[in-house]
Protein backbone atom coordinates (compact mmCIF):
# COMPACT_ATOMS: atom_id res chain seq x y z
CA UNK A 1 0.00 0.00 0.00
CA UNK A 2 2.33 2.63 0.89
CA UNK A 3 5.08 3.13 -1.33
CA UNK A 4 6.99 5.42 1.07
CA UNK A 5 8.29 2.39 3.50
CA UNK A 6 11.92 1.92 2.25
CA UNK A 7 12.29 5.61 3.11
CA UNK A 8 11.76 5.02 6.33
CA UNK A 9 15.26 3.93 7.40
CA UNK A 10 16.97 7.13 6.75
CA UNK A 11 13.89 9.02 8.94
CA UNK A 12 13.57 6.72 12.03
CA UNK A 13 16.76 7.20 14.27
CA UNK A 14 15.81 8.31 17.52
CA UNK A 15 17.83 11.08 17.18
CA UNK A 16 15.83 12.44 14.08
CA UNK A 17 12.57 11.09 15.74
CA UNK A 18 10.74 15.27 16.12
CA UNK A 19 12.24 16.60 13.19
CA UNK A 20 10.50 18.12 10.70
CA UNK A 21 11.49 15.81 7.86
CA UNK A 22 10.40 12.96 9.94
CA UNK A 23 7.00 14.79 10.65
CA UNK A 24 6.78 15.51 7.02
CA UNK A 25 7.58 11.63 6.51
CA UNK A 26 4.71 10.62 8.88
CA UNK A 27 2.15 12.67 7.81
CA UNK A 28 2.93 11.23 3.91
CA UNK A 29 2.77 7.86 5.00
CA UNK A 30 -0.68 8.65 6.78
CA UNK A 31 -2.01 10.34 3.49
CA UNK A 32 -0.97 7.22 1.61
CA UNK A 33 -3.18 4.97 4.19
CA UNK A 34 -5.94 7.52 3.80
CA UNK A 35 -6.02 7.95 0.22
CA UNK A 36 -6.22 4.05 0.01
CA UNK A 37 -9.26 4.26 2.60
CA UNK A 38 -11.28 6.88 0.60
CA UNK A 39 -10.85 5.26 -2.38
CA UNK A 40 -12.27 2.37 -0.99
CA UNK A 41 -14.82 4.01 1.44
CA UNK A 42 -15.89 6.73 -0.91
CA UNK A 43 -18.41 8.16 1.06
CA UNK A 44 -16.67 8.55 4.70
CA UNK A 45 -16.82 12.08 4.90
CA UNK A 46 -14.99 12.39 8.12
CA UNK A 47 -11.78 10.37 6.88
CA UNK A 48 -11.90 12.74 3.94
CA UNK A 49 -11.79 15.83 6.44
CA UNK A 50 -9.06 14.15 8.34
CA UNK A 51 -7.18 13.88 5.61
CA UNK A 52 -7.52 17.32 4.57
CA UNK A 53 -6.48 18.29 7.55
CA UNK A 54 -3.38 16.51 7.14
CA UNK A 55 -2.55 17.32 4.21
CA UNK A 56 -2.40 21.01 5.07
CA UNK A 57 -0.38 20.31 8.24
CA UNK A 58 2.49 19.13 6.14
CA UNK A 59 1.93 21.47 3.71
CA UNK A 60 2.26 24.23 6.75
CA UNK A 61 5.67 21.93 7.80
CA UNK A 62 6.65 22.40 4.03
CA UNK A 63 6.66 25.87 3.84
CA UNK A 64 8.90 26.31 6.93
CA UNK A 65 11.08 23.58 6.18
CA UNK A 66 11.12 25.65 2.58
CA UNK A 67 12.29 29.08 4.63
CA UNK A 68 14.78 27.09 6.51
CA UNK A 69 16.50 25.35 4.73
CA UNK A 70 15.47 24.91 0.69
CA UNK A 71 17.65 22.30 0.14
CA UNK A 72 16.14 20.01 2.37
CA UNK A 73 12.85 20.65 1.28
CA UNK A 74 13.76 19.87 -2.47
CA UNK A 75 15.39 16.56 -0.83
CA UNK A 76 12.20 15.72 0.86
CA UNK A 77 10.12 15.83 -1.96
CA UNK A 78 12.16 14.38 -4.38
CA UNK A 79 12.29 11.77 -1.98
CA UNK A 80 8.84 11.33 -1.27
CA UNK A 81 7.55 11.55 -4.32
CA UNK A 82 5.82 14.87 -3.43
CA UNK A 83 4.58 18.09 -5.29
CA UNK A 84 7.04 20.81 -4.35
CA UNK A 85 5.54 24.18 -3.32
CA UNK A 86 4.07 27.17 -5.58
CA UNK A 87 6.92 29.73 -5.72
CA UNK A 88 5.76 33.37 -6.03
């Protein structure tokens, strides 16, 4: 189901466990599981909200990670398999 899992290696040391890119991994890895749900349970409205609201946490975690430190953030995504952010 989620494709993300062999990532997780390089995110779960305990010393890395609050980071932001590890956040940022968690919250993908959820979206995966809830993506898989909706498409399956097409008509749970409150999974769908959940997962909107998750999806603009690590959007939110993004956008900082993308002020902090850019390179990072392009190393995230590319990782992930993510959208990168809008640049204006």
């Amino acid at each position: 189901m989620p494709k993300n899992s062999s990532i997780h290696s390089s995110f779960s040391s305990p010393k890395r466990e609050g980071s932001i890119e590890s956040q940022i991994f968690r919250l993908t890895d959820r979206v995966a599981r809830l993506t898989y749900h909706s498409r399956k349970h097409n008509k749970d409205f409150s999974s769908q909200r959940g997962l909107w609201k998750i999806l603009g946490k690590r959007k939110r975690l993004l956008i900082y990670l993308f002020r902090t430190n850019p390179m990072s953030c392009e190393n995230i995504t590319n990782q992930l398999g993510i959208r990168r952010l809008k640049r204006d």
